[in-house]
Protein backbone atom coordinates (compact mmCIF):
# COMPACT_ATOMS: atom_id res chain seq x y z
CA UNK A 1 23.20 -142.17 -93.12
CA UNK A 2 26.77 -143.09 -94.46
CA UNK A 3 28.70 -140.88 -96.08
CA UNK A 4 28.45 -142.88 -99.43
CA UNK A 5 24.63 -141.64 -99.02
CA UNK A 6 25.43 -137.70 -98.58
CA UNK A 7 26.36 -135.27 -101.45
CA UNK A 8 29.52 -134.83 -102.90
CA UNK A 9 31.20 -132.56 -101.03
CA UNK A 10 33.67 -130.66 -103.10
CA UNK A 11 36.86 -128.86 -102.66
CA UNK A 12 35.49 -125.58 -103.37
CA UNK A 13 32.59 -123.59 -104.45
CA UNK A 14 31.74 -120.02 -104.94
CA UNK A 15 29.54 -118.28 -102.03
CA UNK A 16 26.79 -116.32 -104.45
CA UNK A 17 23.41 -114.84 -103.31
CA UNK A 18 20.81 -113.08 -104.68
CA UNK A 19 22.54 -109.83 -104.77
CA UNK A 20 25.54 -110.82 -106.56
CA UNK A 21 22.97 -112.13 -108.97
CA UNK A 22 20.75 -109.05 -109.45
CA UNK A 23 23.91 -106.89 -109.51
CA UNK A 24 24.84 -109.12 -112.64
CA UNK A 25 21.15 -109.05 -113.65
CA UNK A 26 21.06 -105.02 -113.72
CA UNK A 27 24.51 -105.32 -115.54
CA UNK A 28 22.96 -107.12 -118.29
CA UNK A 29 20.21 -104.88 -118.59
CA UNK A 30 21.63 -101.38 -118.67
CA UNK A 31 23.15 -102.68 -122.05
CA UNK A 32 26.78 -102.35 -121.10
CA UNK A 33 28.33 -105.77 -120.73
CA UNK A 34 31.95 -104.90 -121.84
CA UNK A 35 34.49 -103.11 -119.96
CA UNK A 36 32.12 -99.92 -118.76
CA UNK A 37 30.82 -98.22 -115.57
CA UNK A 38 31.31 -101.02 -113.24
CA UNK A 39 34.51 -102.20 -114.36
CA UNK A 40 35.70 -98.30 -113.48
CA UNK A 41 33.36 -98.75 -110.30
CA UNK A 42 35.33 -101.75 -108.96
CA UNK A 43 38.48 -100.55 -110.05
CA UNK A 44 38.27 -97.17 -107.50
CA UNK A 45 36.39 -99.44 -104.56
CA UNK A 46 39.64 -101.95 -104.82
CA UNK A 47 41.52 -99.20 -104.42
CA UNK A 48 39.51 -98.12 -101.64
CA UNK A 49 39.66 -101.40 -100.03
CA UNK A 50 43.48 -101.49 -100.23
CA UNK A 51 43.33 -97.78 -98.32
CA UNK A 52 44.07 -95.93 -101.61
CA UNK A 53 47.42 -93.91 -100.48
CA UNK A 54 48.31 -93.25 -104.66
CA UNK A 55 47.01 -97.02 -105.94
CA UNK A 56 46.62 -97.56 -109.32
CA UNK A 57 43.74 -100.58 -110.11
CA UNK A 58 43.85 -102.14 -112.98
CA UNK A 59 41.22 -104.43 -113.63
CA UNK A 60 41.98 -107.35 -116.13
CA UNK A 61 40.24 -110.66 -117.19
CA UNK A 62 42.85 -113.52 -115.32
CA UNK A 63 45.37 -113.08 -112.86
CA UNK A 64 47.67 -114.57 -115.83
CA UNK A 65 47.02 -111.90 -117.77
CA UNK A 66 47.51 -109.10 -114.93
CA UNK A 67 51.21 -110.95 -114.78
CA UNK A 68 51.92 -110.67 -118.01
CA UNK A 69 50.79 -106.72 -118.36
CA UNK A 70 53.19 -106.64 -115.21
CA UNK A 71 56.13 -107.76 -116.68
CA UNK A 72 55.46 -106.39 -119.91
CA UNK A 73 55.34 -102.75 -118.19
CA UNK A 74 58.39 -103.20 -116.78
CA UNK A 75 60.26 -104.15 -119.92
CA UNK A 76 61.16 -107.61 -119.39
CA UNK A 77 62.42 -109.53 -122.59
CA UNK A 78 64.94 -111.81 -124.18
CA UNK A 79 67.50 -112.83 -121.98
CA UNK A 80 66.16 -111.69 -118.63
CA UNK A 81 65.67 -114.00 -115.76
CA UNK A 82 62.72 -113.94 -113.19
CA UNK A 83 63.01 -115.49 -109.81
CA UNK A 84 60.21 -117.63 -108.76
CA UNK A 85 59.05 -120.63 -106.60
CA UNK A 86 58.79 -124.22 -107.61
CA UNK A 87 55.57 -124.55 -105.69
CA UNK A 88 53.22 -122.60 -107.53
CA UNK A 89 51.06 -122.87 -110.84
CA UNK A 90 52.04 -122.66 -113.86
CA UNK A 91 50.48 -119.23 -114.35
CA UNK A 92 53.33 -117.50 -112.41
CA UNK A 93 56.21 -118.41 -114.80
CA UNK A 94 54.18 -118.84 -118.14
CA UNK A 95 53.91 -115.35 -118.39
CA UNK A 96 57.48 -114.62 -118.25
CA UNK A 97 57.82 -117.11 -121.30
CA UNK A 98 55.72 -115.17 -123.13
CA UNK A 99 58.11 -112.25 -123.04
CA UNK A 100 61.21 -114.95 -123.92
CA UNK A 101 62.80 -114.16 -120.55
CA UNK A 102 63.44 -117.36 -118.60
CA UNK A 103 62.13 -118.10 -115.29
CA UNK A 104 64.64 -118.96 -112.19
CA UNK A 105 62.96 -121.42 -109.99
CA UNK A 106 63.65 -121.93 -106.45
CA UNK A 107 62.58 -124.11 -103.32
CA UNK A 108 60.51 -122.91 -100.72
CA UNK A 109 60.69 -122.80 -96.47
CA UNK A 110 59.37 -125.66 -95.23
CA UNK A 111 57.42 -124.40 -92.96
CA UNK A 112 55.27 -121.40 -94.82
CA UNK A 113 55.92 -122.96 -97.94
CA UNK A 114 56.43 -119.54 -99.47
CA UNK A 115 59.39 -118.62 -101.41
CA UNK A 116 62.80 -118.60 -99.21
CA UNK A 117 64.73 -115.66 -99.19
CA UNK A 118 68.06 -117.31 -99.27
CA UNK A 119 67.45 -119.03 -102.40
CA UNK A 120 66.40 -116.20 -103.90
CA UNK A 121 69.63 -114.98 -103.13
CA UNK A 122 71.67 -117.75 -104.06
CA UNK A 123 69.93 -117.62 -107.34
CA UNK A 124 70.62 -114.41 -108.92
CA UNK A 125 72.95 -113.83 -111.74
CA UNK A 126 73.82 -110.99 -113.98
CA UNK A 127 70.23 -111.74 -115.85
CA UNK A 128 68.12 -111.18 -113.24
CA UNK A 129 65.85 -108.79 -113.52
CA UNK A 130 62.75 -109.01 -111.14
CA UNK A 131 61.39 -111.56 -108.26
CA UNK A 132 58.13 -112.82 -108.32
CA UNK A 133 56.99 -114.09 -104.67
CA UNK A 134 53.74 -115.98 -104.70
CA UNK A 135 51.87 -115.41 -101.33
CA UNK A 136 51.32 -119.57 -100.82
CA UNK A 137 47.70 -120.31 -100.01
CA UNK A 138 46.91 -117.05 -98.47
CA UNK A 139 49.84 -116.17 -96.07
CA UNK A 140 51.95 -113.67 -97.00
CA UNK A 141 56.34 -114.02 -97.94
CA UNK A 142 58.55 -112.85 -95.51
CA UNK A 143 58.09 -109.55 -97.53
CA UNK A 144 60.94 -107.36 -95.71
CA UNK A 145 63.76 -109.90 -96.63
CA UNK A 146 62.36 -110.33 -100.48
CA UNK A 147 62.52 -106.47 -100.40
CA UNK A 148 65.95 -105.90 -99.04
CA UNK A 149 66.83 -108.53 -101.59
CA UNK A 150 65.45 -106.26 -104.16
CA UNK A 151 66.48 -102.86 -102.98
CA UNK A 152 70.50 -104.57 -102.69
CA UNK A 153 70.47 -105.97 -106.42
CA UNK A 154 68.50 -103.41 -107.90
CA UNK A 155 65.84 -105.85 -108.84
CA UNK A 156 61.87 -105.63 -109.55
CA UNK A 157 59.52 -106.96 -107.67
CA UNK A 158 56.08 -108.52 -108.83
CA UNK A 159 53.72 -110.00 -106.21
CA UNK A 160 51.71 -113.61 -107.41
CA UNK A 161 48.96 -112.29 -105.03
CA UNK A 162 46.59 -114.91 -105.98
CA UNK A 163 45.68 -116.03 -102.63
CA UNK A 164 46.28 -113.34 -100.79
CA UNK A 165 43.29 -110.91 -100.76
CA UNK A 166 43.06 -109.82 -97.97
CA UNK A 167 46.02 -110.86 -96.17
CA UNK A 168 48.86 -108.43 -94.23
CA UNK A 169 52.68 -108.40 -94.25
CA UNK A 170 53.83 -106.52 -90.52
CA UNK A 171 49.85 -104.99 -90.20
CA UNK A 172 50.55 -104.00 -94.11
CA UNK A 173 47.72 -104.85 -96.76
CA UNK A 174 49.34 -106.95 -99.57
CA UNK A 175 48.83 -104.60 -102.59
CA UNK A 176 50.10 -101.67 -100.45
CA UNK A 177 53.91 -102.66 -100.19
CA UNK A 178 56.88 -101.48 -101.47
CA UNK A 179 56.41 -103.85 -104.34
CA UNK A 180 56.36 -102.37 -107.88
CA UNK A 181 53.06 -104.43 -108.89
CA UNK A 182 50.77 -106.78 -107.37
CA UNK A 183 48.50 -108.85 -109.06
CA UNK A 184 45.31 -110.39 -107.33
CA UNK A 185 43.27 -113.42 -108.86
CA UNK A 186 39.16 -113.37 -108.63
CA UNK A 187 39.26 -117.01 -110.23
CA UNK A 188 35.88 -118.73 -109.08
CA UNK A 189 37.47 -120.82 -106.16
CA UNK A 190 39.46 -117.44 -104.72
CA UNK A 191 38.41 -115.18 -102.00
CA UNK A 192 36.04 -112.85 -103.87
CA UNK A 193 35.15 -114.14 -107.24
CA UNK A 194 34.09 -112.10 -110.86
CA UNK A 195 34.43 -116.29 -112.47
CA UNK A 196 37.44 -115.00 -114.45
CA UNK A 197 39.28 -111.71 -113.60
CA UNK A 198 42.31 -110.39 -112.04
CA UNK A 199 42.99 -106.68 -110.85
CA UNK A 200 47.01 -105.27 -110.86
CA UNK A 201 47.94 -102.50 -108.62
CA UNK A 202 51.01 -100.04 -107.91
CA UNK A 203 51.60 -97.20 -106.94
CA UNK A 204 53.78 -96.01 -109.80
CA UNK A 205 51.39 -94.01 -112.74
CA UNK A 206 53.62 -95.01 -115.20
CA UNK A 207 53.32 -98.59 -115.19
CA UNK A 208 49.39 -98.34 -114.44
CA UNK A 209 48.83 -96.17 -117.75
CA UNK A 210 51.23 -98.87 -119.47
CA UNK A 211 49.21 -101.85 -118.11
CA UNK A 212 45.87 -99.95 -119.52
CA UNK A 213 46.64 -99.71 -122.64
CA UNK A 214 48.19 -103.07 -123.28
CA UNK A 215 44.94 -105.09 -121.57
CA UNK A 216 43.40 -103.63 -124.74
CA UNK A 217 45.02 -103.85 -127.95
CA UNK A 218 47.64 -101.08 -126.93
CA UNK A 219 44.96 -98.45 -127.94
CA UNK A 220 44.63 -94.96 -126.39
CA UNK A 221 40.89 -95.02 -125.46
CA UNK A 222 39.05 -97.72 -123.95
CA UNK A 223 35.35 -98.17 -125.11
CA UNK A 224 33.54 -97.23 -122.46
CA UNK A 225 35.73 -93.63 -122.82
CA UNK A 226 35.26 -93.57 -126.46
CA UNK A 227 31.22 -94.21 -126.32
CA UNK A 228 31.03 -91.85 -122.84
CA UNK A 229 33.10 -89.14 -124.03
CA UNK A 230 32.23 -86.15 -126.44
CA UNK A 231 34.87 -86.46 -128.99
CA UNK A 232 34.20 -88.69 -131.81
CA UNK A 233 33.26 -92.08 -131.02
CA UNK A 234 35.05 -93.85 -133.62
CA UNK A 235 38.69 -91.92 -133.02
CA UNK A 236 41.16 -93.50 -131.17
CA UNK A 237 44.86 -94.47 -132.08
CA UNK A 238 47.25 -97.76 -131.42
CA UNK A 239 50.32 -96.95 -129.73
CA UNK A 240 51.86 -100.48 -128.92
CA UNK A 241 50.95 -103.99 -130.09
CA UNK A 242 48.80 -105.07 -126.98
CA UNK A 243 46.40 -107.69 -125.63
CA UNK A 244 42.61 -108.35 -124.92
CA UNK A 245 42.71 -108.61 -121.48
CA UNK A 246 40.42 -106.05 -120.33
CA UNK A 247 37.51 -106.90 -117.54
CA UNK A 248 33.77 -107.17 -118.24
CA UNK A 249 30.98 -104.97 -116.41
CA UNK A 250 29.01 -108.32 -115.91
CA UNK A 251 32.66 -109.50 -114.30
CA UNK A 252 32.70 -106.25 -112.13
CA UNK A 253 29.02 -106.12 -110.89
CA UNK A 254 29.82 -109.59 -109.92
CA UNK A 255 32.91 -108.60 -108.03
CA UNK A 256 31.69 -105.57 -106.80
CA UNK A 257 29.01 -107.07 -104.41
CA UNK A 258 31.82 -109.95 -103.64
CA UNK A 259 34.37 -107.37 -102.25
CA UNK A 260 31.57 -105.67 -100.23
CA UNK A 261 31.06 -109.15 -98.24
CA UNK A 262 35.07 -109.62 -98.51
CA UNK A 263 34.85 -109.17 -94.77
CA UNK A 264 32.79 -111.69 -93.94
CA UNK A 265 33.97 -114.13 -96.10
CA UNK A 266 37.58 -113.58 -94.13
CA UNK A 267 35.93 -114.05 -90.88
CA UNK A 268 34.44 -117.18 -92.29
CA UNK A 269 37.71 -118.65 -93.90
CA UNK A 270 39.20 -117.84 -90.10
CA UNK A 271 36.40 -119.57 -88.16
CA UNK A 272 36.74 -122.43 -90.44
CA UNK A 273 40.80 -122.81 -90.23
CA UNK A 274 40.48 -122.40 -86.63
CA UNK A 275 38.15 -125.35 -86.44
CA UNK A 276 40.39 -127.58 -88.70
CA UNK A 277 43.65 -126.70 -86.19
CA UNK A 278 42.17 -127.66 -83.34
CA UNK A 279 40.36 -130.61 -84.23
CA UNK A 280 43.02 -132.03 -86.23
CA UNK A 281 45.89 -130.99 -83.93
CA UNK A 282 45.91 -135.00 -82.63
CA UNK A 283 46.07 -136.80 -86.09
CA UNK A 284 49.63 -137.21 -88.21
CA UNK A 285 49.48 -134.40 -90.06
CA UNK A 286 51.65 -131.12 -90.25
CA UNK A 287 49.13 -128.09 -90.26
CA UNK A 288 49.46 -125.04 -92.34
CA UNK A 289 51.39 -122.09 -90.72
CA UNK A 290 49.11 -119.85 -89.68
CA UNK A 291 49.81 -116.06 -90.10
CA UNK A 292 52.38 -114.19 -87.35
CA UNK A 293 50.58 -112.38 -84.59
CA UNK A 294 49.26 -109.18 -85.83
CA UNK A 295 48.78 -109.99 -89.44
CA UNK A 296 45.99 -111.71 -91.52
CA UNK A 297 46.12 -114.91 -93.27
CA UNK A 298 43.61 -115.23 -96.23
CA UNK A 299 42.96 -118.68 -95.72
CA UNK A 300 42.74 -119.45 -99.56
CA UNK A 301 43.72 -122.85 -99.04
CA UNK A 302 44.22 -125.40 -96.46
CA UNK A 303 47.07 -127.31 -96.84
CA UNK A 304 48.07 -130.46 -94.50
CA UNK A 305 51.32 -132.74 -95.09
CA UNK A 306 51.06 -136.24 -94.01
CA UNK A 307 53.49 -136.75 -91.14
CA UNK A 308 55.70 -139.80 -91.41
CA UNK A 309 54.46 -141.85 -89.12
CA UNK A 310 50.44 -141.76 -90.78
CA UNK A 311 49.18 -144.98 -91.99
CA UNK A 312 48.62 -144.36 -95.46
CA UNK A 313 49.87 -142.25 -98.03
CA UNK A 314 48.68 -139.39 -99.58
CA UNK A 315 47.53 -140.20 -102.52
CA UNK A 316 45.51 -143.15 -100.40
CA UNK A 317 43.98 -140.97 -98.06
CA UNK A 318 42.80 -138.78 -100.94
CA UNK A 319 41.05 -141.62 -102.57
CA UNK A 320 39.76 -142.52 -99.26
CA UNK A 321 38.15 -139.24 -98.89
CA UNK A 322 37.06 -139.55 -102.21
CA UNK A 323 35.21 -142.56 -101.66
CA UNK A 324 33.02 -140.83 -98.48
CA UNK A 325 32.32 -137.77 -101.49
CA UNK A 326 34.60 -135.59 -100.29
CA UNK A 327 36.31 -133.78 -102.69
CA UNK A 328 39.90 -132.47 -101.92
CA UNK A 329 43.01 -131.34 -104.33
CA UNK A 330 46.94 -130.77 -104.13
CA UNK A 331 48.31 -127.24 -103.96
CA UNK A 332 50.86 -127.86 -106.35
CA UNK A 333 52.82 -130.40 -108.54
CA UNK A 334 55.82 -128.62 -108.38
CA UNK A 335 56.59 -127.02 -111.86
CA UNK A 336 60.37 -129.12 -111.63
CA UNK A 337 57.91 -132.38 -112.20
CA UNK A 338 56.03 -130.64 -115.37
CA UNK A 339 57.69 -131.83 -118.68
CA UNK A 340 57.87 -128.51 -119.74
CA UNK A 341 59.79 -126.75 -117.26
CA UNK A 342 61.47 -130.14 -116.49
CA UNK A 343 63.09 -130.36 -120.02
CA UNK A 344 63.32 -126.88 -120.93
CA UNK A 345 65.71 -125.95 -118.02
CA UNK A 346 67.00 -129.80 -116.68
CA UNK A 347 65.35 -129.62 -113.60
CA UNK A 348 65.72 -132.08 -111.18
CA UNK A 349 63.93 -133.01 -107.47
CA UNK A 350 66.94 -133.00 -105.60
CA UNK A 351 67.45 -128.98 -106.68
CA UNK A 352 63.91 -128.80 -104.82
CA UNK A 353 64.21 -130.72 -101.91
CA UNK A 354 61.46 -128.95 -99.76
CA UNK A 355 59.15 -128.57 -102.24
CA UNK A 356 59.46 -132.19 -103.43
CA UNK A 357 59.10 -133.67 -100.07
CA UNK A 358 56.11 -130.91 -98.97
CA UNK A 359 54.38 -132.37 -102.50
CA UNK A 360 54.56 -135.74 -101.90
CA UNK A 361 53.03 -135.12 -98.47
CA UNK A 362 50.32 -133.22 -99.32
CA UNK A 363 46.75 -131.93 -99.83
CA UNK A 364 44.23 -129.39 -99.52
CA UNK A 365 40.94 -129.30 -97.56
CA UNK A 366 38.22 -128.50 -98.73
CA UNK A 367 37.82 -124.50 -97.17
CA UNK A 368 35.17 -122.27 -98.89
CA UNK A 369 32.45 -119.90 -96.84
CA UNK A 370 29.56 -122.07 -98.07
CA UNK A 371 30.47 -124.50 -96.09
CA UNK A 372 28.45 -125.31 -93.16
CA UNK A 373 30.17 -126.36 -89.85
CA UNK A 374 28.11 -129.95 -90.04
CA UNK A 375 30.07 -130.21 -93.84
CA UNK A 376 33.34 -129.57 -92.33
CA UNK A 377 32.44 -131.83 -89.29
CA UNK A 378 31.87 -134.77 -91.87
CA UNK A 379 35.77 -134.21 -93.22
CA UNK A 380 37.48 -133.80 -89.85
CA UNK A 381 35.46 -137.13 -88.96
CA UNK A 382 36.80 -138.97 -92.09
CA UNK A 383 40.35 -137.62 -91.29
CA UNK A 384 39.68 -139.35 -87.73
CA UNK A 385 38.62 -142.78 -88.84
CA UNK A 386 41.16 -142.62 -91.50
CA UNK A 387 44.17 -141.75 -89.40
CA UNK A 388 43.40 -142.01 -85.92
């Protein structure tokens, strides 16, 4: 059988079973769908998960929207400046928009592709306010030189921990370091999944309380306390102008069976990487970094560069792939090349230079704990006859 004869293969997919569905099913039927019982219940086991040691959980509907609460907590506005990489979606620096403080974009180390320290440091100015390192495809930023950064300059510090559940910084959980918020993504391709939904954390119980009130419309009571609790129902009062960003308990019950297999879903991701490094190792392609002894990489994505000396480019060897139905994507166009952030703040590729040559370079592998090994063995053996 050809490939042309097989599925399509895609670039991701979400690992469900039956009891992520009958946790959604029993959701449904208790007649709380909202933000209720499970959304608290997956709030306290994500703290759990992280180790608790005075976490704050907030859950919220989109990563993008656990950003923005972030910022918003910490009282960025007009005129402020936020530090963040090139290489990264749009949902990092959008949110700082929102606020009408201006994002600082920087390149990245060519290597881990994560955010590098020095040009953080080379970018800050009397504006700056707060750095936001994204953890780049699952492996955590050099974390101790963002922080002295931080701790020098007096700055803030919110994590983009999109990709990074579970990884480790120096044996340390990401969402248990000396960051002032981290913000986790359970978008339907990431390592646990609610289909939309997001979580913050920090330590500090100031910014959590902020955060809850503003992911729903800056009130005092959420509904599941004002329907659960025995003062009036209907009471409750607006303190700030907020958002509608809360969590639903169909989300949570989802989530909540998806963090219990979190660790199998790691070991998965691992076992798969593993098997990409070393049967790839021989083609003309630069591998992803893979985490420093010790610590965990969450092996969101799998990102290879197309060495120099490959026969085709990259945008040929992803129609290539396409061609056998295999699905693949590219992790990111650079926000410098959008025409918004391109305009807005005259960016240019030569400001970038290791971001712009890591993009034109590059794509990701399909990597999701679906997979079977016989899938993966059908993309390794395209990369073969394509670029051996």
């Amino acid at each position: 059988m050809s490939d042309t004869d097989l599925p399509f293969l895609p670039f991701a997919l979400p690992d469900i079973t039956d009891a992520e569905i009958a946790a959604v099913t029993e959701a449904l039927r208790s007649g709380w769908v909202t933000t209720g019982p499970r959304a608290r219940a997956f709030e306290q086991a994500f703290t759990d998960y992280l180790g608790g040691n005075g976490v704050h959980s907030i859950a919220v509907n989109s990563a993008t929207a656990g950003l923005h609460l972030a910022l918003e907590a910490l009282g960025l506005g007009p005129g402020d400046e936020v530090i963040a990489p090139t290489l990264t979606f749009t949902a990092t620096v959008e949110v700082v928009r929102y606020l009408g403080a201006d994002p600082v974009l920087v390149d990245v180390d060519p290597v881990t592709l994560n955010i590098d320290p020095e040009a953080i440091r080379a970018a800050i100015t009397p504006r700056t306010r707060a750095i936001m390192p994204v953890h780049y495809g699952g492996l955590a930023c050099n974390m101790d030189a963002i922080l002295a950064i931080v701790r020098e300059h007096g700055l803030k510090v919110v994590e983009d921990a999109a990709h990074a559940l579970p990884s480790t910084w120096q044996g340390t959980l990401v969402g248990q370091l000396q960051s002032d918020i981290t913000v986790f993504s359970f978008y339907a391709n990431k390592t646990i999944t609610t289909g939309e939904g997001g979580m913050a954390v920090t330590r500090d119980p100031k910014l959590a309380e902020r955060m809850r009130v503003m992911r729903l419309h800056g009130m005092n009571r959420d509904a599941f306390e004002r329907f659960s609790s025995k003062t009036p129902a209907w009471y409750y009062e607006v303190v700030a102008p907020g958002f509608k960003y809360n969590l639903t308990d169909t989300a949570a019950a989802l989530g909540l069976v998806q963090l219990q297999r979190l660790p199998q879903f790691v070991q998965r991701r691992q076992y798969l990487a593993q098997r990409y490094h070393a049967q790839l190792a021989s083609l003309p392609l630069v591998l992803p970094a893979t985490a420093p002894a010790g610590d965990v990489h969450a092996w969101h994505l799998y990102v290879v560069r197309l060495a120099p000396s490959a026969c085709m480019g990259r945008d040929a060897l992803i129609q290539a792939l396409s061609d056998r139905g295999i699905g693949t994507s590219v992790h990111y166009v650079p926000l410098h090349h959008h025409p918004y952030w391109r305009d807005r703040y005259q960016l240019t590729p030569e400001q970038f230079p290791q971001a712009d040559a890591a993009y034109q370079a590059m794509l990701s592998l399909p990597l999701f704990t679906a997979m079977q090994d016989a899938e993966q063995d059908r993309i390794i053996a395209a990369l073969h006859e394509l670029l051996g």
